[in-house]
Protein backbone atom coordinates (compact mmCIF):
# COMPACT_ATOMS: atom_id res chain seq x y z
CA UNK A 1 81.61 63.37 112.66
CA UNK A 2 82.14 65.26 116.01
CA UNK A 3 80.66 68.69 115.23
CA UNK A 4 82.76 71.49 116.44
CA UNK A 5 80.10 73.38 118.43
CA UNK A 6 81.71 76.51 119.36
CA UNK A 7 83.46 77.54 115.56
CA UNK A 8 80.52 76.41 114.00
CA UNK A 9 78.05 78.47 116.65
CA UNK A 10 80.34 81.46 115.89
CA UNK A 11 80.19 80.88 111.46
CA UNK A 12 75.92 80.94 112.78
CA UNK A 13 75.98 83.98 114.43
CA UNK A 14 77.44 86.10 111.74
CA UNK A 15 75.16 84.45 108.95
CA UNK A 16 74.12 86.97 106.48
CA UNK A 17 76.24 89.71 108.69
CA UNK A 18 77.89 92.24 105.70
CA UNK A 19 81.23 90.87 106.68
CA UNK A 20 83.71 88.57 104.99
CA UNK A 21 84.17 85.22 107.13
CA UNK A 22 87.66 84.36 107.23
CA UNK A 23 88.29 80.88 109.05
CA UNK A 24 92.16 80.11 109.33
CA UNK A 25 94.00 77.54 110.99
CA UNK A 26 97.20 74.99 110.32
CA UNK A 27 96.10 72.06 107.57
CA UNK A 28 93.91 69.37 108.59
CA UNK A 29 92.36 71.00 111.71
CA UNK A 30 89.14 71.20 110.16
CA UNK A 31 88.03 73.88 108.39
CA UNK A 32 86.30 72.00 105.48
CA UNK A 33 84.64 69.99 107.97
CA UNK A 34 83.51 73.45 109.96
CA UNK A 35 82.45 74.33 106.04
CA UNK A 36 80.76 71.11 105.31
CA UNK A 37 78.99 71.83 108.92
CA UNK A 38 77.62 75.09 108.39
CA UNK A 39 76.51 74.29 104.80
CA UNK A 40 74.16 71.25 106.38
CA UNK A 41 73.13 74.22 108.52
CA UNK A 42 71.94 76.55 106.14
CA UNK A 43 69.78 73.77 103.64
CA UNK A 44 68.18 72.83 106.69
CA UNK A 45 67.35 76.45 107.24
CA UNK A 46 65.72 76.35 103.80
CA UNK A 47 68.74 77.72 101.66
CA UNK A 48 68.60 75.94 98.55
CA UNK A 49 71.89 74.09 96.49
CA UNK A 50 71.67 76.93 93.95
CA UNK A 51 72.00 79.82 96.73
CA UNK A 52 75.38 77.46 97.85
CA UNK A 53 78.53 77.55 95.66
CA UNK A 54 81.22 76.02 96.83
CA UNK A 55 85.10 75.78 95.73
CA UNK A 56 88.11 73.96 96.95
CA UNK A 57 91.05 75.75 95.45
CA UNK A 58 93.26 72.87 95.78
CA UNK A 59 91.05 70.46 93.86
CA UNK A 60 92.57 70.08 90.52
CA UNK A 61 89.13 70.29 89.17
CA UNK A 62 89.45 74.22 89.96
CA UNK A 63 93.01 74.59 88.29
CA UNK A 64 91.23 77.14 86.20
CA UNK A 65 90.48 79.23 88.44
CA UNK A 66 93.55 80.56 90.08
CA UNK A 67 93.41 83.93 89.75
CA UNK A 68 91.32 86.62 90.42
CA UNK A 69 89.23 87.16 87.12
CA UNK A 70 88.63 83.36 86.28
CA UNK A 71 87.53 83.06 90.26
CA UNK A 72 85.41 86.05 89.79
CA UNK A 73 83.55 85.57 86.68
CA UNK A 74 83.29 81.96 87.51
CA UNK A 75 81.05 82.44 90.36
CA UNK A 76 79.18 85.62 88.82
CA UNK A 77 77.75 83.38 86.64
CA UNK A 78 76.31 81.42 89.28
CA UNK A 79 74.58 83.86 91.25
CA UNK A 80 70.76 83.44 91.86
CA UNK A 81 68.97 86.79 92.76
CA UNK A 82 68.34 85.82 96.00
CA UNK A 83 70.92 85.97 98.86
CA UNK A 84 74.22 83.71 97.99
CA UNK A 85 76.38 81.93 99.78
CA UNK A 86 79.81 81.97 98.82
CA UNK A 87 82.56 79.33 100.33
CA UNK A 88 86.33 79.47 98.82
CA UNK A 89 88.52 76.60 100.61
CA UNK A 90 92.05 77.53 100.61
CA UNK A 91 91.86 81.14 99.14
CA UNK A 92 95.38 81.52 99.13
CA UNK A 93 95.95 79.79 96.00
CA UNK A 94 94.54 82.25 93.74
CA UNK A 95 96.89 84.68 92.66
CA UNK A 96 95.41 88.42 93.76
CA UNK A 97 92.52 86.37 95.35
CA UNK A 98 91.57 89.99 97.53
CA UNK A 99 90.46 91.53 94.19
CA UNK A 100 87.59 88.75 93.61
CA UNK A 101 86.83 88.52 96.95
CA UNK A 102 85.91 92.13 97.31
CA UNK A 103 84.00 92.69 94.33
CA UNK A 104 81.80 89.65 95.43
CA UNK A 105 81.71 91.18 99.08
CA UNK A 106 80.25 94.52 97.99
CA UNK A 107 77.27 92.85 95.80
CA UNK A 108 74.25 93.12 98.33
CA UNK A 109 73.64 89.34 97.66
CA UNK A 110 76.55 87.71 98.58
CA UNK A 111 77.55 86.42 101.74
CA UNK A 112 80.95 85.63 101.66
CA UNK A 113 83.02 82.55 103.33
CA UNK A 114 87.12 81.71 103.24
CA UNK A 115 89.42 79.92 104.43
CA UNK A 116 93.48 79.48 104.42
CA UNK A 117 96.08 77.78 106.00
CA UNK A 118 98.80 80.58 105.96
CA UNK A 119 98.39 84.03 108.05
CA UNK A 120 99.27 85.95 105.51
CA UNK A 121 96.03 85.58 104.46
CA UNK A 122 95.47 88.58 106.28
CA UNK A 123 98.04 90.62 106.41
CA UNK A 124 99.10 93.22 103.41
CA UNK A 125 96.34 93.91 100.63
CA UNK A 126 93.83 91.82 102.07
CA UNK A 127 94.05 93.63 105.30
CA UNK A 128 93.93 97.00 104.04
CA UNK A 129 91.27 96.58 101.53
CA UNK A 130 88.49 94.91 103.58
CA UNK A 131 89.54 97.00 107.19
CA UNK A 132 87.00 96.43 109.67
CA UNK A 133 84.98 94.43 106.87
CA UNK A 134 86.29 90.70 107.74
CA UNK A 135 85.82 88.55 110.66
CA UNK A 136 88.35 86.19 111.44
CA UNK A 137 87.76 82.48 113.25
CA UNK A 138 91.07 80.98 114.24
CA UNK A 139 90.79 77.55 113.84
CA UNK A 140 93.00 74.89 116.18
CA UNK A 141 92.70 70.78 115.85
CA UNK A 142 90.74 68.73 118.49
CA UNK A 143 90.55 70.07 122.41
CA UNK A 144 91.21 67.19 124.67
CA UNK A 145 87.34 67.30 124.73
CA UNK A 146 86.31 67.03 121.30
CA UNK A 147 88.88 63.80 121.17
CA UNK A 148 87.36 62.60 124.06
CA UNK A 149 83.93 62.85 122.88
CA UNK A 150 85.32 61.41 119.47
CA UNK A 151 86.93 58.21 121.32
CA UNK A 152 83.48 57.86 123.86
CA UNK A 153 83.71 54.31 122.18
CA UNK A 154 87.07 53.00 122.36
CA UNK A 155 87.25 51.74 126.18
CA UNK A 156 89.99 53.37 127.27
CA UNK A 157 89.64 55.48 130.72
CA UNK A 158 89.84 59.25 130.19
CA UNK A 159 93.58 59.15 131.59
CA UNK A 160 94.61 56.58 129.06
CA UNK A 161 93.11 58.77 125.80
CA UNK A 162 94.55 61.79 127.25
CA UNK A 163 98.17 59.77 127.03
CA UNK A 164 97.24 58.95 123.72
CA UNK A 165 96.73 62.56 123.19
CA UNK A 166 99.36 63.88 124.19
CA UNK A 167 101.83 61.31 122.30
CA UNK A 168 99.57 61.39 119.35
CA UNK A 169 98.06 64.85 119.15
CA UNK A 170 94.89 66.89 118.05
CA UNK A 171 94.47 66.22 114.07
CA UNK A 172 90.81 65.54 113.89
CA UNK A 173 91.72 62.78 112.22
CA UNK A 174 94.07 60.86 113.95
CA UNK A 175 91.27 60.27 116.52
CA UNK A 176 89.60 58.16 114.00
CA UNK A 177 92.44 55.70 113.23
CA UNK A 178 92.78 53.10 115.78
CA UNK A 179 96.22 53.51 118.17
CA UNK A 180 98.28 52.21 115.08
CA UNK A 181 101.71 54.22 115.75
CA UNK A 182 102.82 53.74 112.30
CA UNK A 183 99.61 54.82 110.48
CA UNK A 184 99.40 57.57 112.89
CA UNK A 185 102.99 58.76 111.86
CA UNK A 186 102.97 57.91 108.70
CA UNK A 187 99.43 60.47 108.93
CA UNK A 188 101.23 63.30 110.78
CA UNK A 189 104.38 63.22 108.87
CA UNK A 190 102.47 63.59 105.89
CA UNK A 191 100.51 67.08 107.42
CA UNK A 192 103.81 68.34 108.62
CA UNK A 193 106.11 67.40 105.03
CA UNK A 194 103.48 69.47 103.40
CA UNK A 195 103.12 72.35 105.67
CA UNK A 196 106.53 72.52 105.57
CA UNK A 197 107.24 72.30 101.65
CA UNK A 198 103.82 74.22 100.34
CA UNK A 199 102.66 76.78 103.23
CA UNK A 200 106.20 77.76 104.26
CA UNK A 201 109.49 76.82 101.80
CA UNK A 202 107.28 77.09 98.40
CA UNK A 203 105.76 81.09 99.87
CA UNK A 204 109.43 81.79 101.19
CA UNK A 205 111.06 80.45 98.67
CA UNK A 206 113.53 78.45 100.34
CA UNK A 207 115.55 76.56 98.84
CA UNK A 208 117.36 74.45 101.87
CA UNK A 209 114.42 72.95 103.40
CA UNK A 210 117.13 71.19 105.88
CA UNK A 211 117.93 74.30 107.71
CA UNK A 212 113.72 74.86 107.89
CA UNK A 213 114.20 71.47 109.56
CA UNK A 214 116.49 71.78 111.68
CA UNK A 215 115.86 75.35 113.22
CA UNK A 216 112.02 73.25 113.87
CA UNK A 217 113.64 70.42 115.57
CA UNK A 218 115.55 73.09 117.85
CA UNK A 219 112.52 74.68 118.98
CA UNK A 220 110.83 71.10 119.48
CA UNK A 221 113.65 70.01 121.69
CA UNK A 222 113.22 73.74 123.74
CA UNK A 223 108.77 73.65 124.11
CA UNK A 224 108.29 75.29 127.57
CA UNK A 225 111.36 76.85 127.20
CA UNK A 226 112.54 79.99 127.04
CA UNK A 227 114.42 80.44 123.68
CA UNK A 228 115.96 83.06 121.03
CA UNK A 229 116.84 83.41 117.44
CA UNK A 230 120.55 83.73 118.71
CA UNK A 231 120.17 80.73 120.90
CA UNK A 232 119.24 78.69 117.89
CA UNK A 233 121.82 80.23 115.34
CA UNK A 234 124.22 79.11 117.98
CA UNK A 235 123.22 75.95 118.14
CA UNK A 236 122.97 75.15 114.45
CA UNK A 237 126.18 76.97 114.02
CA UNK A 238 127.60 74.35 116.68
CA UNK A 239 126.37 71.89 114.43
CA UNK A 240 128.55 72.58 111.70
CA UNK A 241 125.48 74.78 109.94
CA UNK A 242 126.35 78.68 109.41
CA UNK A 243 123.18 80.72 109.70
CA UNK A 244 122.40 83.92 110.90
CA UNK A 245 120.23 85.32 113.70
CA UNK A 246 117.98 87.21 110.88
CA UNK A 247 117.87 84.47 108.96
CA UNK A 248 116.22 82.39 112.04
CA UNK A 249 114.18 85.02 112.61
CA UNK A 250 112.81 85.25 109.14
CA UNK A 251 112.10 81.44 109.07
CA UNK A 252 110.62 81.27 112.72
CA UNK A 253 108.12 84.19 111.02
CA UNK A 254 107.20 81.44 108.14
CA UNK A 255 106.74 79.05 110.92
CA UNK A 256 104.10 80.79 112.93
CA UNK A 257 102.58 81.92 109.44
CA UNK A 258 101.89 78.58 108.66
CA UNK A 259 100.37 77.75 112.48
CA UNK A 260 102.41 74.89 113.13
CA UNK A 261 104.23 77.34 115.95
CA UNK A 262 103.18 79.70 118.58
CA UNK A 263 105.28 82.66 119.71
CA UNK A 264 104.51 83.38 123.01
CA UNK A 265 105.76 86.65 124.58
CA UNK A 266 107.04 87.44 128.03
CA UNK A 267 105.27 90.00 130.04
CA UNK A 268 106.27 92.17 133.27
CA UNK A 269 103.40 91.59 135.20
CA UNK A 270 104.61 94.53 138.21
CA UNK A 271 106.01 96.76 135.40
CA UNK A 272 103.10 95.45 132.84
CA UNK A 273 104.73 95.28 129.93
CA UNK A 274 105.60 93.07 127.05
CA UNK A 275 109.25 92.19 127.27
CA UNK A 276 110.97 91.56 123.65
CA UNK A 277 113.68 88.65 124.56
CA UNK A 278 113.00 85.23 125.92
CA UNK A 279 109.80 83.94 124.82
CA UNK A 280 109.04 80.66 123.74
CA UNK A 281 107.32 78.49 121.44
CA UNK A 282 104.66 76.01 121.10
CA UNK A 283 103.19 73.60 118.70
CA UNK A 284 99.90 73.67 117.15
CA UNK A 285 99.92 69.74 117.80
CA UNK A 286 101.93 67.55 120.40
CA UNK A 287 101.67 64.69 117.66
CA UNK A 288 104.09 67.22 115.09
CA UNK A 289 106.14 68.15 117.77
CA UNK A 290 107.16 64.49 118.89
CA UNK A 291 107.22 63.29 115.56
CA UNK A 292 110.48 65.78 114.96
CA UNK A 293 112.22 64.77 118.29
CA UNK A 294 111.73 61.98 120.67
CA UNK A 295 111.98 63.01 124.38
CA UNK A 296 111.69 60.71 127.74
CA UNK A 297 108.93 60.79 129.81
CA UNK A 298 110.63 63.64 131.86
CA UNK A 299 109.50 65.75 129.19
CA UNK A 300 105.59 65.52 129.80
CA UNK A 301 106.10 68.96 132.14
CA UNK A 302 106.46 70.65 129.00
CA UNK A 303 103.76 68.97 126.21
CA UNK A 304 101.52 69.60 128.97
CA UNK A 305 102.18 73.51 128.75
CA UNK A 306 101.68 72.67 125.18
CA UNK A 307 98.41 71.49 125.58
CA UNK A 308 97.34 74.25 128.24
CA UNK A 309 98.62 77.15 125.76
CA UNK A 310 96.31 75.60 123.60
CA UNK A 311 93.34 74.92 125.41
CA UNK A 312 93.39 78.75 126.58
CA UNK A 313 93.77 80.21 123.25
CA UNK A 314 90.44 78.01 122.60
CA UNK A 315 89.02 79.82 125.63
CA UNK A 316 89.57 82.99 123.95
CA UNK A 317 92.10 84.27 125.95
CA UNK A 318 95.07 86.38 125.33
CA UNK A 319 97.77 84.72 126.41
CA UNK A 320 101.69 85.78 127.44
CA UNK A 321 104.47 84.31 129.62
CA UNK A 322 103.98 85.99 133.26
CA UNK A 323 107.53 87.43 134.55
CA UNK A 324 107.97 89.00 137.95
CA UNK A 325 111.57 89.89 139.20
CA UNK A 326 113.16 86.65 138.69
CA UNK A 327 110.43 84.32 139.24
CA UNK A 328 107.94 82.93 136.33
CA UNK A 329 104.01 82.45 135.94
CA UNK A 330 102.98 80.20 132.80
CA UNK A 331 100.10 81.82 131.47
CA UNK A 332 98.95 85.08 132.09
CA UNK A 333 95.30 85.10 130.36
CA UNK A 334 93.19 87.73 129.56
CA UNK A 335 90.12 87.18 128.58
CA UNK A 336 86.13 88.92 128.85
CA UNK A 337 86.17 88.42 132.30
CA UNK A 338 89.36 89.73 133.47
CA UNK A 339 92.97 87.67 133.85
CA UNK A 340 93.56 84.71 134.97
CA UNK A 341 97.43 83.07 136.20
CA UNK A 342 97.83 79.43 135.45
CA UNK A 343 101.16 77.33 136.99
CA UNK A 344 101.37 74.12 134.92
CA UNK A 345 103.28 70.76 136.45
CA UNK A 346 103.33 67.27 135.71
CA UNK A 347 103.11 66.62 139.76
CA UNK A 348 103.20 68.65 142.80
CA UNK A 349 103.03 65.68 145.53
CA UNK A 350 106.71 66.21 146.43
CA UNK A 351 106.50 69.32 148.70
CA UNK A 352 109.87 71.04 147.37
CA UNK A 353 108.29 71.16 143.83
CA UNK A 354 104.99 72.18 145.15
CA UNK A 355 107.06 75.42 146.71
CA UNK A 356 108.40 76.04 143.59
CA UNK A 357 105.10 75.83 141.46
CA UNK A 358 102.86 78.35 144.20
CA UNK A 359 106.19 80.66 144.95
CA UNK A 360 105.45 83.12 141.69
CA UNK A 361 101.92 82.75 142.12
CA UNK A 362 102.16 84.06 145.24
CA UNK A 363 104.60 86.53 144.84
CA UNK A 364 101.57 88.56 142.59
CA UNK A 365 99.81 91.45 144.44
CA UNK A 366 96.50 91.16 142.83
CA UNK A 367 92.95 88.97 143.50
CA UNK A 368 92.66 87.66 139.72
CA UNK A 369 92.25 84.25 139.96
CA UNK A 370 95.37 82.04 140.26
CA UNK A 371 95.48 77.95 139.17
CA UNK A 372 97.65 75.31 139.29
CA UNK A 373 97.41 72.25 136.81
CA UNK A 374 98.87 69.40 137.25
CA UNK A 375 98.01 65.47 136.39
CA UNK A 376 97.85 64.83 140.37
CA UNK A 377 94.47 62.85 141.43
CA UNK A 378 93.52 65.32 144.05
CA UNK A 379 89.40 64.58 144.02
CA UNK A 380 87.77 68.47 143.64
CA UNK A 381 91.30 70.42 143.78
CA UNK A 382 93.19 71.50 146.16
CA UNK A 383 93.06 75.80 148.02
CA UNK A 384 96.54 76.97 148.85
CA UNK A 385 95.73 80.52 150.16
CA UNK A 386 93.64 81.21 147.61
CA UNK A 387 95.53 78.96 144.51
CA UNK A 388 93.39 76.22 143.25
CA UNK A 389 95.05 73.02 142.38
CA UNK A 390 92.84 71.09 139.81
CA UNK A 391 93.45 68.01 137.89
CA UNK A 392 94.41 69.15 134.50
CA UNK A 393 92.38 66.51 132.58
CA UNK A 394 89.08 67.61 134.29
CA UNK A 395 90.35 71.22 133.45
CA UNK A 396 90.43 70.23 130.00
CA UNK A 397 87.12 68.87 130.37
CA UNK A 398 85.19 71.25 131.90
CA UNK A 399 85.69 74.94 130.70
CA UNK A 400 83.66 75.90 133.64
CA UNK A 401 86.65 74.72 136.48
C-alpha cells in the first residue's frame, strides 16, 4: 500500500484539533485508504479499538443508519469517556447527516472525521452550521509520483509508466493491475458508470443520463480547450439533441460536484481579473477522460495540461488560465510563495513552436517565476531569458524543480 504522505501528514496535524475533518475527493481516489492510514496511526500512538468507531455508509451492513438520529444514537452508545475518534465514510448518504455530525462535534470527546464524494458536501446547511469549524482535505488519485513509486517493480523506465499514465490514469488502483487494457477499462468504466448514475443523475435527478453523456464526451473531446455552455448546446443541438445553454450549465455544475471535472477560469493577468467566458475543463483522471473519447497521439499536448492542472492543484496552488491581450499563459499559480506561470507543450525542438510557447511568457512584465514543460530530453532544463525549460516527467517528480 503506497501511503499518501502529504494527506495523511495533513489528517496528523489536525489530530485532536476542535475541528471537523472533512476529506473529499471523486470515488476511488483514496480516501478509505487515507482513513485506514491514519487509523494505523493513531493505535500505534496508543489509541485503543474502543476510542475508534468506524462507519462506511455505503456498506449495507449500515442500511440502518441513514439518517441523522439512527447515525447519532448509534455512535452515542459507543462512546468511551476518554477522547473518541469518530470516522463516517461517505457521509452523504445519510439523510440530514449535518444534524448528527454537529451534535457529536460539540461533545468535548469527540474528534470528528468525514468523508464524501460529492461537493455538496459542503455547501448549504453543512456550510453554515459548522462556519469556520471544518477543515477540508481535497483529495485527487495518484501523482505521477505516487504511481511511480507504486510501479518501482514493474521494469518499465520512468518514460514508459508515465505513457502508461497518461493512457491509463491516476485511480490508485489501476496501478496495481498489470497493463491489462481490458481489465483496466472494464475498472474505470465501472468508477465513471457510477459517478455518473449515483453522485450526479440520482442527486440531480436526471432522468436522460444520455444527454449527461454526451455534454461529458463534448468536454472530453475540447480538454485544453477553451469552451462554453453555448458552444456545447450548439454542438449537441447539431447533433440532432435540443438542449439549452442553462440546462448545460446546470449539468456541467453536477459534473464538477461530483470531481470528475475541473472548471478552470480565465484571468487578465495586466487588468488582474477573473474573466467569466472561455474557460475550460479538465478531468480528475486522464484514464476517464480517454475512456469517453479516443484521440490520436496529436492529442498528448492537451492530457499533458491535464496532468499539470493536476499536479499543481496537489501543490496547493490556486490555479486560473493566464490571458494577456490576445496571447495565453497555461497556468497562472498562486500559491504560499507567490505565483508562478507555467507554458505546457508536448515538444519545443522545432524553433517556430518554441516562439510560440515563450511569446506570452514573455510578453508578462513581472519577475515571478516563469516555466515551460514539455516531454523534451533537455538534461537539467533549458534558461531562455529567464524561462526555464524542464522535462515535465522530472517536474512531476521532483516538487522541488
Amino acid at each position: 500500500m503506497i501511503e499518501r504522505k502529504e494527506y495523511l501528514e495533513n489528517l496528523i496535524s489536525f489530530k485532536d484539533k476542535d475541528l471537523i475533518k472533512v476529506v473529499t475527493g471523486v470515488r476511488r481516489c483514496g480516501k478509505s485508504t487515507l482513513i485506514e492510514l491514519y487509523i494505523g496511526f493513531l493505535k500505534k500512538s496508543g489509541v485503543s479499538d474502543n476510542q475508534i468507531i468506524s462507519l462506511n455508509l455505503e456498506d449495507l451492513e449500515n442500511a440502518d443508519l441513514l439518517d441523522y438520529k439512527s447515525l447519532y444514537d448509534y455512535i452515542k452508545e459507543r462512546l468511551t469517556p476518554d477522547m473518541n475518534y469518530i470516522f463516517i465514510d461517505e457521509i452523504q448518504k445519510c439523510k440530514d447527516f449535518e444534524k448528527a455530525v454537529d451534535s457529536l462535534f460539540i461533545k468535548k470527546n469527540c474528534d470528528v472525521y468525514i468523508t464524501g464524494s460529492n461537493a455538496f458536501l459542503l455547501s448549504g446547511e453543512l456550510a453554515t452550521l459548522l462556519s469556520g469549524r471544518y477543515i477540508e482535505i481535497k483529495m485527487l488519485p495518484f501523482s505521477f509520483k505516487e504511481y511511480y513509486e507504486a510501479k518501482a517493480n514493474s521494469g518499465k523506465t520512468k518514460h514508459e509508466l508515465f505513457f502508461d499514465y497518461l493512457k491509463y490514469g491516476s485511480f490508485p488502483y489501476v496501478s496495481y493491475l498489470e497493463n491489462d487494457e481490458r481489465v483496466i477499462n472494464q475498472y474505470i468504466e465501472g468508477i465513471y458508470n457510477t459517478i455518473l448514475i449515483k453522485d450526479v443523475a440520482t442527486r440531480e435527478k436526471i432522468n436522460d443520463v444520455t444527454v449527461l453523456e454526451n455534454i461529458l464526451k463534448t468536454v472530453a473531446s475540447s480538454v485544453g480547450s477553451p469552451i462554453s455552455t453555448k458552444k456545447i448546446s450548439d454542438t449537441l443541438i447539431s447533433a440532432g439533441r435540443r438542449i439549452s445553454t442553462h440546462t448545460v450549465d446546470a449539468y456541467l455544475r453536477a459534473l464538477t460536484d461530483s470531481y470528475i471535472l475541473y472548471n478552470v477560469l480565465r484571468y487578465d493577468i495586466k487588468g488582474r481579473q477573473y474573466l467569466k467566458t472561455h474557460g475550460k475543463y479538465y478531468f480528475v483522471d486522464t484514464g476517464i477522460r480517454n475512456l469517453i473519447v479516443n484521440q490520436s497521439s496529436k492529442d498528448i499536448g492537451h492530457l499533458l495540461e491535464n496532468v499539470v492542472y493536476l499536479e499543481l492543484l496537489r501543490r496547493k496552488k490556486r490555479v486560473n488560465i493566464g490571458k494577456l491581450a490576445e496571447k495565453e499563459v497555461d497556468f497562472v499559480a498562486v500559491g504560499v510563495n507567490g505565483t508562478e506561470y507555467y507554458q505546457v507543450s508536448a515538444s519545443v525542438l522545432d524553433e517556430n513552436t518554441l516562439a510560440r510557447e515563450l511569446e506570452p511568457l514573455e510578453a508578462i512584465n513581472d519577475n515571478y517565476p516563469k516555466t515551460l514543460l514539455t516531454l523534451d530530453d533537455i538534461g537539467n532544463g533549458m534558461d531562455y531569458r529567464g524561462i526555464n525549460q524542464i522535462n515535465v516527467i522530472d517536474w512531476l517528480l521532483n516538487d522541488r524543480l
